[in-house]
PDB file of N, CA and C in Angstrom:
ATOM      1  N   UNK A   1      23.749  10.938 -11.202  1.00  0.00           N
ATOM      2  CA  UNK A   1      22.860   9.821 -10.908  1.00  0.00           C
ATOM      3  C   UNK A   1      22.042  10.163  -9.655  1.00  0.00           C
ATOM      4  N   UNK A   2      20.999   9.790  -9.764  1.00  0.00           N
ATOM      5  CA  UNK A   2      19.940  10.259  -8.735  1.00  0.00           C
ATOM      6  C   UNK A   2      20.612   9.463  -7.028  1.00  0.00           C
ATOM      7  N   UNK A   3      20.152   9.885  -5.902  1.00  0.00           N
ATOM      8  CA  UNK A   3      20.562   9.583  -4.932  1.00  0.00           C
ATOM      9  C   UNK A   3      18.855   8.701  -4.574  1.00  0.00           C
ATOM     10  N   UNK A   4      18.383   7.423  -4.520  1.00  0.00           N
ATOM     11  CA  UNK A   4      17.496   6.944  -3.956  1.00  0.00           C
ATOM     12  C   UNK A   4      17.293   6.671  -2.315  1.00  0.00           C
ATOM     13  N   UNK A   5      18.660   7.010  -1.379  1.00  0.00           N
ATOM     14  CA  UNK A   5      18.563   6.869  -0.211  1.00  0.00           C
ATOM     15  C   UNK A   5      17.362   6.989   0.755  1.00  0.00           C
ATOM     16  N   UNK A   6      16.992   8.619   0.482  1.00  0.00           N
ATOM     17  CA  UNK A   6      15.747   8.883   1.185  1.00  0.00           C
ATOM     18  C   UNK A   6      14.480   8.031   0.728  1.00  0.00           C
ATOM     19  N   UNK A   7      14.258   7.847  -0.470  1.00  0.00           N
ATOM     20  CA  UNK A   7      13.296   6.684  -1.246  1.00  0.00           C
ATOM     21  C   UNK A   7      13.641   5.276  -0.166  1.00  0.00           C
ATOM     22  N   UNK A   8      14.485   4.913  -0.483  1.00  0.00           N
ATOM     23  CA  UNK A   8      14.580   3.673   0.504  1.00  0.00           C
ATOM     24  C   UNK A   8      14.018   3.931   1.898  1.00  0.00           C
ATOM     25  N   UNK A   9      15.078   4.463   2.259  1.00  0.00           N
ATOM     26  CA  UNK A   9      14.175   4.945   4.023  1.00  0.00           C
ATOM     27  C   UNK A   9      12.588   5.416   3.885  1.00  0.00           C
ATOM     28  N   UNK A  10      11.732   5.787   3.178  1.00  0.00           N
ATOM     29  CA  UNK A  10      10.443   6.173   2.893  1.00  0.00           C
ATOM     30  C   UNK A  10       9.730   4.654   2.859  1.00  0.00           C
ATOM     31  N   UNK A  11      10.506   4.072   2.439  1.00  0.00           N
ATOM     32  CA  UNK A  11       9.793   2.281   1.558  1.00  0.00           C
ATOM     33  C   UNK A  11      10.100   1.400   2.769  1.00  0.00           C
ATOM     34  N   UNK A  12      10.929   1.562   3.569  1.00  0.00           N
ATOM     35  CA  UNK A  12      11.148   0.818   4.974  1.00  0.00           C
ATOM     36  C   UNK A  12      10.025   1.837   5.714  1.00  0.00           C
ATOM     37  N   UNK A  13       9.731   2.717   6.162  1.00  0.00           N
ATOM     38  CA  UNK A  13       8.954   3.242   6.664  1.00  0.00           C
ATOM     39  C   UNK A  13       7.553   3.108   6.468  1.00  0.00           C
ATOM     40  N   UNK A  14       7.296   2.870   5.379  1.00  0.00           N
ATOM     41  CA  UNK A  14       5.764   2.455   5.143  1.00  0.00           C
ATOM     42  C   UNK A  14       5.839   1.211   5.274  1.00  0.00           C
ATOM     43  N   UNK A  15       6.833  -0.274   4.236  1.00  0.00           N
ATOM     44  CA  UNK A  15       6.294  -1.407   4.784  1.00  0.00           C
ATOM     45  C   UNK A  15       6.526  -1.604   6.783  1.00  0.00           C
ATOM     46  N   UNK A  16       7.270  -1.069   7.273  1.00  0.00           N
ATOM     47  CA  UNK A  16       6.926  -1.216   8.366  1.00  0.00           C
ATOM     48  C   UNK A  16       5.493  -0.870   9.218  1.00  0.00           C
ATOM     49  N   UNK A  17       5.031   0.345   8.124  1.00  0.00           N
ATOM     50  CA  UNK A  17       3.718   0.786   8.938  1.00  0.00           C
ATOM     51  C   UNK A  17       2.507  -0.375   8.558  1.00  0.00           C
ATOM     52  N   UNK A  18       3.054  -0.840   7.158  1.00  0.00           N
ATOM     53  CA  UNK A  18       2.092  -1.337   6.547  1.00  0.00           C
ATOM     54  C   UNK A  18       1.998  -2.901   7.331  1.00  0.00           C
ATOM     55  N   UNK A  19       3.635  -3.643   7.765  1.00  0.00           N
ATOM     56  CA  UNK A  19       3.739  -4.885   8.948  1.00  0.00           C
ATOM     57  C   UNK A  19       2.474  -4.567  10.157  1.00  0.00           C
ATOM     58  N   UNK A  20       2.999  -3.771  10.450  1.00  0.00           N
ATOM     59  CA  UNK A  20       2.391  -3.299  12.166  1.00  0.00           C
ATOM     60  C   UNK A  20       0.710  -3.331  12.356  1.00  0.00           C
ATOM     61  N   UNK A  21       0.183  -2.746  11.094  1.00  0.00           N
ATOM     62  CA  UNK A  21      -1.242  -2.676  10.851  1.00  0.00           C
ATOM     63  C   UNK A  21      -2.165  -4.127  10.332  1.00  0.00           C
ATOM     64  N   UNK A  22      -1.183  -4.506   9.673  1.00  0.00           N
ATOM     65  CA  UNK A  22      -1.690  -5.902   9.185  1.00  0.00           C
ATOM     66  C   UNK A  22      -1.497  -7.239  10.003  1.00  0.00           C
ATOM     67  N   UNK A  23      -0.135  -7.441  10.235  1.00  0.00           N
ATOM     68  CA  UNK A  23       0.324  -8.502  11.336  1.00  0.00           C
ATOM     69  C   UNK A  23      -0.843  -8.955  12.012  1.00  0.00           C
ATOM     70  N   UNK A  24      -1.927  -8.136  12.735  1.00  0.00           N
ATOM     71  CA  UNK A  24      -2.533  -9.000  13.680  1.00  0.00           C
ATOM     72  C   UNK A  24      -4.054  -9.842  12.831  1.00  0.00           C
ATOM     73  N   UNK A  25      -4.184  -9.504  11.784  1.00  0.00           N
ATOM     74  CA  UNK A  25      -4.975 -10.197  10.355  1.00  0.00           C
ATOM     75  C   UNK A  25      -4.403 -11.060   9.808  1.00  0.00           C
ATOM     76  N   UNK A  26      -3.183 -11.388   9.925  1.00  0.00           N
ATOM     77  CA  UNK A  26      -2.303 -12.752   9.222  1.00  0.00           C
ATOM     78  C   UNK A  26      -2.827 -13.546  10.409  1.00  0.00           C
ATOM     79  N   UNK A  27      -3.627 -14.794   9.354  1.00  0.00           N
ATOM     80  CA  UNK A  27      -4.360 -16.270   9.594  1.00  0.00           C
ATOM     81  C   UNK A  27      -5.705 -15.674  10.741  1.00  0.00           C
ATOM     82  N   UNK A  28      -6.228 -14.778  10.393  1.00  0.00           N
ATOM     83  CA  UNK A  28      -6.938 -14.498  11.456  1.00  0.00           C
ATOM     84  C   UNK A  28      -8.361 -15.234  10.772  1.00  0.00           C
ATOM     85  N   UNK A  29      -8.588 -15.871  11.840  1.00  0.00           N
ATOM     86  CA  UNK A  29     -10.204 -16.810  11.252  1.00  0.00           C
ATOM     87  C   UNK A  29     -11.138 -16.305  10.998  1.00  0.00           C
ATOM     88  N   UNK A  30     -11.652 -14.670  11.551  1.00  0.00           N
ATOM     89  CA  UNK A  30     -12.553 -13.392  11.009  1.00  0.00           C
ATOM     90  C   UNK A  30     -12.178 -12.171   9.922  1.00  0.00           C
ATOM     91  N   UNK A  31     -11.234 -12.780   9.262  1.00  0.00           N
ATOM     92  CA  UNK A  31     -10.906 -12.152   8.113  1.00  0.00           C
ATOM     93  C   UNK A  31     -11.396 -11.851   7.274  1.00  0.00           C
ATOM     94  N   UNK A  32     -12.223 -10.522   6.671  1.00  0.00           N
ATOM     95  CA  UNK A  32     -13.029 -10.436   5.741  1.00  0.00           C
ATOM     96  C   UNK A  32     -12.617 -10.324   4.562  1.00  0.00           C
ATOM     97  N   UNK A  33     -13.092 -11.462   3.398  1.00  0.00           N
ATOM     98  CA  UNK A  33     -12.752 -11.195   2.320  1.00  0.00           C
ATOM     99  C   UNK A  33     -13.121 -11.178   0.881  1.00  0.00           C
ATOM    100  N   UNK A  34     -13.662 -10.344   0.172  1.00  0.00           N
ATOM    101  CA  UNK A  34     -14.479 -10.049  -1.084  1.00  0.00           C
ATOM    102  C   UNK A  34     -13.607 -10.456  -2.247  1.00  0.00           C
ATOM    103  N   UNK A  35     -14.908 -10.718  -3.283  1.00  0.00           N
ATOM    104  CA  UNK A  35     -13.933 -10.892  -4.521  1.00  0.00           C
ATOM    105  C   UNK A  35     -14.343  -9.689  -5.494  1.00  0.00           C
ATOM    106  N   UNK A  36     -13.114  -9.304  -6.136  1.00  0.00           N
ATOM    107  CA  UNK A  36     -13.097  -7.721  -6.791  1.00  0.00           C
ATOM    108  C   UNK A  36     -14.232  -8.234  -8.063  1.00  0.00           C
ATOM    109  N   UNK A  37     -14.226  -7.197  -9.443  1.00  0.00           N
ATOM    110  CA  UNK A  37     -14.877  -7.675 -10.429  1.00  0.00           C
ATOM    111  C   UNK A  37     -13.532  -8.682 -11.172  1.00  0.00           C
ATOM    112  N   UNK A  38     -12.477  -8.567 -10.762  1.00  0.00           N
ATOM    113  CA  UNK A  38     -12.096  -9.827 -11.740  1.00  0.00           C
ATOM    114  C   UNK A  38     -11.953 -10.740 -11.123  1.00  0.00           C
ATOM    115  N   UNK A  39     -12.720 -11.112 -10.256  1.00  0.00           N
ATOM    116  CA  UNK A  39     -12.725 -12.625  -9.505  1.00  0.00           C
ATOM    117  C   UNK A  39     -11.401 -13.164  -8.686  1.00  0.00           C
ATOM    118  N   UNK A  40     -10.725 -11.707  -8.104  1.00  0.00           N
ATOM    119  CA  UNK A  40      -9.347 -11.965  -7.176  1.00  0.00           C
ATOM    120  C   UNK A  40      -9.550 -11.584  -6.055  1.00  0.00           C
ATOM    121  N   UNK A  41      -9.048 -12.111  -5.147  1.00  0.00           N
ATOM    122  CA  UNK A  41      -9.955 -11.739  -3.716  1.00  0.00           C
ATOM    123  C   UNK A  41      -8.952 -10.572  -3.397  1.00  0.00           C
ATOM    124  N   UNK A  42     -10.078  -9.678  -2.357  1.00  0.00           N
ATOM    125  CA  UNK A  42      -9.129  -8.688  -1.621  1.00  0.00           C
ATOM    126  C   UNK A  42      -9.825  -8.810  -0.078  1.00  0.00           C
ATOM    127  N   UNK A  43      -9.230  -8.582   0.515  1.00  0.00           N
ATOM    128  CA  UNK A  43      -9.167  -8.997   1.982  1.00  0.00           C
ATOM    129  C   UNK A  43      -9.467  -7.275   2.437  1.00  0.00           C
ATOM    130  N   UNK A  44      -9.959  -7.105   4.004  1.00  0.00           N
ATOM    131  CA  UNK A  44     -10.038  -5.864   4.470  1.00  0.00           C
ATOM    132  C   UNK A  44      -8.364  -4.964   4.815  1.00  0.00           C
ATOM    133  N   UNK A  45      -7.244  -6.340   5.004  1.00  0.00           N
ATOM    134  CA  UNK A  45      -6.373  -5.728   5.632  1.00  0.00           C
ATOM    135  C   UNK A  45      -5.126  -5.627   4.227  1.00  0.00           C
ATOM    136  N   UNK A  46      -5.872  -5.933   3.131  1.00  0.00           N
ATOM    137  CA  UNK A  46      -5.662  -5.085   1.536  1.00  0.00           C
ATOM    138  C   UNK A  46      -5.631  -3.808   1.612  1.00  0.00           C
ATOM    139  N   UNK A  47      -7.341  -3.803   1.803  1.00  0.00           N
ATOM    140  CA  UNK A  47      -7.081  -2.244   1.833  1.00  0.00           C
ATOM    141  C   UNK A  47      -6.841  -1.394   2.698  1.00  0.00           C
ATOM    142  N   UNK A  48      -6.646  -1.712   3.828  1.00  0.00           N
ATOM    143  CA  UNK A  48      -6.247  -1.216   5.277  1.00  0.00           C
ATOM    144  C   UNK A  48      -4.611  -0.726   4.668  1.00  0.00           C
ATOM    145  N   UNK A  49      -4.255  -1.412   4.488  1.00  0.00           N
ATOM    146  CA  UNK A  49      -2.547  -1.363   4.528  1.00  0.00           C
ATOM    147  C   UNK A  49      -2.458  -0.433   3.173  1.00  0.00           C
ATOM    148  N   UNK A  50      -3.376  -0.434   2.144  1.00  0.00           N
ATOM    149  CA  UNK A  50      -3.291   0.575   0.659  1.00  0.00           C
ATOM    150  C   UNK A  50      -3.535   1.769   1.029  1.00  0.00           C
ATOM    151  N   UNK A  51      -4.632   1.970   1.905  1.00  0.00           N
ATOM    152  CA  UNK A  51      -4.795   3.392   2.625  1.00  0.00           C
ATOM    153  C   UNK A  51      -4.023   3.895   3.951  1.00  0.00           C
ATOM    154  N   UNK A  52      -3.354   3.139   4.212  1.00  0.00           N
ATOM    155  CA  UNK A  52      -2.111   3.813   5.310  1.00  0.00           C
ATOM    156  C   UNK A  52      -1.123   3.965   4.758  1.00  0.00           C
ATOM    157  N   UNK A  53      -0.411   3.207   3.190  1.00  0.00           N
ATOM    158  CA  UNK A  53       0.491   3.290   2.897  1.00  0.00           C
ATOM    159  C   UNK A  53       0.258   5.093   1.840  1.00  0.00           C
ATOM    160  N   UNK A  54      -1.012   4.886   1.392  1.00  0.00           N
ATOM    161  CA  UNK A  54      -1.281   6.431   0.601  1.00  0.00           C
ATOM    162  C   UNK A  54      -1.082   7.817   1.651  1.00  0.00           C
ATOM    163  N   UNK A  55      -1.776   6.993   2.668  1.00  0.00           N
ATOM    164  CA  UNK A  55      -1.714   8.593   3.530  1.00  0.00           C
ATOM    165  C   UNK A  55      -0.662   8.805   4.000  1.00  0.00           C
ATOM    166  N   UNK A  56       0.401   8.088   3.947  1.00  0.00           N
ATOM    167  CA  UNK A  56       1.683   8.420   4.410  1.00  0.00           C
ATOM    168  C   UNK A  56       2.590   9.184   3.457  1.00  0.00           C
ATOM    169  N   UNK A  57       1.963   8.508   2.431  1.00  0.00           N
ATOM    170  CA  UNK A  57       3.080   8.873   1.031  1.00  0.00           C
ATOM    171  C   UNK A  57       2.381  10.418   0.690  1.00  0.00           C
ATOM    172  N   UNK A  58       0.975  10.867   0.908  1.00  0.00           N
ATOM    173  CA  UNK A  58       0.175  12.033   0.600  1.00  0.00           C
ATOM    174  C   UNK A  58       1.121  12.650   1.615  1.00  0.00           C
ATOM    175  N   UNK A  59       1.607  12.687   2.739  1.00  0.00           N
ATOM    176  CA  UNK A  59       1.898  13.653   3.639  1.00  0.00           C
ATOM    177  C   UNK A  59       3.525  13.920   3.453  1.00  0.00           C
ATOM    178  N   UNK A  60       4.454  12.731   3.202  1.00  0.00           N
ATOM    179  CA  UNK A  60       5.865  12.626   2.649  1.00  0.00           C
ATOM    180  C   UNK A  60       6.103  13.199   1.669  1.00  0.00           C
ATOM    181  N   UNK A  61       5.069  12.800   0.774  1.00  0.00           N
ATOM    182  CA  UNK A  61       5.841  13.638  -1.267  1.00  0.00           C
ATOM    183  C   UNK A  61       4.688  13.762  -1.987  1.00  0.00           C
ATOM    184  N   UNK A  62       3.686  14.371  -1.443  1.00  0.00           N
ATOM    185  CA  UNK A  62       2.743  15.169  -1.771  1.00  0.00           C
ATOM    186  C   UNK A  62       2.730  15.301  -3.666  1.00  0.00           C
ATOM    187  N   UNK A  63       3.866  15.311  -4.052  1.00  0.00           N
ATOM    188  CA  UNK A  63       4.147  15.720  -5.780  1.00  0.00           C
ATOM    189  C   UNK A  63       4.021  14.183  -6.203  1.00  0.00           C
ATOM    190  N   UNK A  64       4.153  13.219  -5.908  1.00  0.00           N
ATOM    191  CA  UNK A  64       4.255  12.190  -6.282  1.00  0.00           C
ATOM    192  C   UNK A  64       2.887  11.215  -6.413  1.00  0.00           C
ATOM    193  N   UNK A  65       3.154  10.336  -7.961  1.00  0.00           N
ATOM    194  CA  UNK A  65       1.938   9.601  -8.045  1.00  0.00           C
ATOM    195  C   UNK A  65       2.055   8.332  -7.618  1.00  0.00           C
ATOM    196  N   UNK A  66       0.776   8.003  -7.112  1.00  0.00           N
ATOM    197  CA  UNK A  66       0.524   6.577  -6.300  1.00  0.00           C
ATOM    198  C   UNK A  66      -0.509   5.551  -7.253  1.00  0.00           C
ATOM    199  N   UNK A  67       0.040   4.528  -7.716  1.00  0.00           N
ATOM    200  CA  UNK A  67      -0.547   3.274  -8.227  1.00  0.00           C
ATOM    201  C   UNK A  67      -1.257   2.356  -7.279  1.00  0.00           C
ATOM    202  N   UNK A  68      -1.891   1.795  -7.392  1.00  0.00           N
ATOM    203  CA  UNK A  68      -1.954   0.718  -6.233  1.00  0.00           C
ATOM    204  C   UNK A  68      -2.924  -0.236  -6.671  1.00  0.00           C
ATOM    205  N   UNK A  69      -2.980  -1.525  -6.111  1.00  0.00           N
ATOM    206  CA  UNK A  69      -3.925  -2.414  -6.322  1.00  0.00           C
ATOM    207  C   UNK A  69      -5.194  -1.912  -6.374  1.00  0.00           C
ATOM    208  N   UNK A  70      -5.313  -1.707  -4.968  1.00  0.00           N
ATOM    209  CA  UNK A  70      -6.936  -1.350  -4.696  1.00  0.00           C
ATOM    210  C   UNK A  70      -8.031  -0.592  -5.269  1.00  0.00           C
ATOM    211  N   UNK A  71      -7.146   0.883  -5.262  1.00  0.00           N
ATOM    212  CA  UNK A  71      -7.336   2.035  -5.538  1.00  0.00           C
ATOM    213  C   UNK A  71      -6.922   2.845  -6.899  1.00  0.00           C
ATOM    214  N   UNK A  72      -6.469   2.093  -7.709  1.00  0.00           N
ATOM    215  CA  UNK A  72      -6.079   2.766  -9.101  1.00  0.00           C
ATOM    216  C   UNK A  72      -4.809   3.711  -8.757  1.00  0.00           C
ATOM    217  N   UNK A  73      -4.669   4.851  -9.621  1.00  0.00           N
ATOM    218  CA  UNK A  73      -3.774   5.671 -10.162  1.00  0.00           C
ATOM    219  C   UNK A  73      -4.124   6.809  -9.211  1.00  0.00           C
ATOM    220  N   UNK A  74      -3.169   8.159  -8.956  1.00  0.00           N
ATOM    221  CA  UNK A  74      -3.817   9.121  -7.908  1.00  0.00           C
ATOM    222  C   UNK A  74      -2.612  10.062  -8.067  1.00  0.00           C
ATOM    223  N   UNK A  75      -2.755  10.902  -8.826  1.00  0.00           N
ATOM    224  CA  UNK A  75      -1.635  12.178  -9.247  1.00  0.00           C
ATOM    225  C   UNK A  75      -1.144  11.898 -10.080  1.00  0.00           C
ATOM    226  N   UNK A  76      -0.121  12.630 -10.661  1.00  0.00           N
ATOM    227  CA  UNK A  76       0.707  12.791 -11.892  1.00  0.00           C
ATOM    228  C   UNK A  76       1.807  13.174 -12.157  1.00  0.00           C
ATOM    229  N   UNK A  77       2.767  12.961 -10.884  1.00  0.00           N
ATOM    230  CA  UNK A  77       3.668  13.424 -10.781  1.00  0.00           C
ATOM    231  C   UNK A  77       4.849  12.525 -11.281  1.00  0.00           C
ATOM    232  N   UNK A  78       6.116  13.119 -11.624  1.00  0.00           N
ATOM    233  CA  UNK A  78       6.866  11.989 -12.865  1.00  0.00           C
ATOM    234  C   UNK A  78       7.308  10.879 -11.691  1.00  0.00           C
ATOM    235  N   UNK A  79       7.656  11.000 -10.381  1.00  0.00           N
ATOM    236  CA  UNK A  79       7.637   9.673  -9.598  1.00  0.00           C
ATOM    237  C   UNK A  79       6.705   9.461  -9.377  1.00  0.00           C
ATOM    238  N   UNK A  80       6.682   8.102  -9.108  1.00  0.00           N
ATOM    239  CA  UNK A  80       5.199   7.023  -9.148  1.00  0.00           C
ATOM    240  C   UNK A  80       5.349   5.852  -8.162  1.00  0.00           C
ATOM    241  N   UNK A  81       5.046   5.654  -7.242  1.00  0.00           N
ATOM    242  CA  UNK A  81       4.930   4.798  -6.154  1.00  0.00           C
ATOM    243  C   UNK A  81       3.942   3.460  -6.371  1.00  0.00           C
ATOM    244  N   UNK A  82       4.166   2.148  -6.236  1.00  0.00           N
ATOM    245  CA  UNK A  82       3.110   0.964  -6.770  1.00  0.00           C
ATOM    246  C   UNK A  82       3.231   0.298  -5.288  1.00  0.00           C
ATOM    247  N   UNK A  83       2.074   0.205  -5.263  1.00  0.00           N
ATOM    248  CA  UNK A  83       1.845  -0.495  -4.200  1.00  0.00           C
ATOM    249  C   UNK A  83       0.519  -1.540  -4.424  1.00  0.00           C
ATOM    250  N   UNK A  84       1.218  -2.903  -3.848  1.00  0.00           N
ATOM    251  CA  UNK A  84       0.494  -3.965  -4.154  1.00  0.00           C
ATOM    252  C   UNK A  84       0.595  -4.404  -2.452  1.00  0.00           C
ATOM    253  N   UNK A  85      -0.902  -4.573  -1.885  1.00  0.00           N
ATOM    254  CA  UNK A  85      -0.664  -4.635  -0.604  1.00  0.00           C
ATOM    255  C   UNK A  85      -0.072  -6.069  -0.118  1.00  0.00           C
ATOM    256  N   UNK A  86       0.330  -6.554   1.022  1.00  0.00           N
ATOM    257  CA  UNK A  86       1.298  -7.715   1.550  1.00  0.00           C
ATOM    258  C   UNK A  86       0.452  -8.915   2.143  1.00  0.00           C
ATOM    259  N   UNK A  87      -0.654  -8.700   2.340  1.00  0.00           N
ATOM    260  CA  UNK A  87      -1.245 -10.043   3.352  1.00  0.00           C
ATOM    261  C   UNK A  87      -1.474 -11.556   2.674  1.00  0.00           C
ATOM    262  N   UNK A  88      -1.166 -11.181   1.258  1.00  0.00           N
ATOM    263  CA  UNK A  88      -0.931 -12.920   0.913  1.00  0.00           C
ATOM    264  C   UNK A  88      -2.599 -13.175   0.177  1.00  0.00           C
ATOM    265  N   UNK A  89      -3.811 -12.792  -0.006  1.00  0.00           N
ATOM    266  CA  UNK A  89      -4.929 -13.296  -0.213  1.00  0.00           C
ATOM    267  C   UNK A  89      -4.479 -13.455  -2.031  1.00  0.00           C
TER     268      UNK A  89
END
């Protein structure tokens, strides 16, 4: 059976990066926020937190594919990382 340990510690490590970067955009009254083509809003600190959480995961497991809201699909590797960013919009 596979050992997911290091996976866990990787997934605490990014949502923490992904807390730290966003936190000061939760309820912020200059919050910028667009609506995609299917009429769901995405906020700047969407994609702020989708592109810190990729570049972390690009530099960690390089072999591995990344899903994500923002940004679609990105490699092909048989693990697959989804990331749906946290700020609530």
């Amino acid at each position: 059976m596979p050992d997911y340990h290091d996976d866990l510690r990787l997934a605490h490590v990014l949502a923490d990066a992904a807390d730290a970067a966003t936190m000061d955009r939760f309820k912020a009254l200059d919050l910028k926020v667009e609506t995609k083509p299917d009429m769901t809003p995405v906020s700047e600190a969407d994609k702020a937190a989708e592109e810190l959480i990729r570049g972390h995961l690009h530099r960690a497991r390089p072999r591995d594919a990344i899903l994500g809201e923002e940004y679609g699909v990105e490699g092909s590797g048989p693990r697959r990382w989804v990331i749906d960013p946290i700020d609530g919009t």
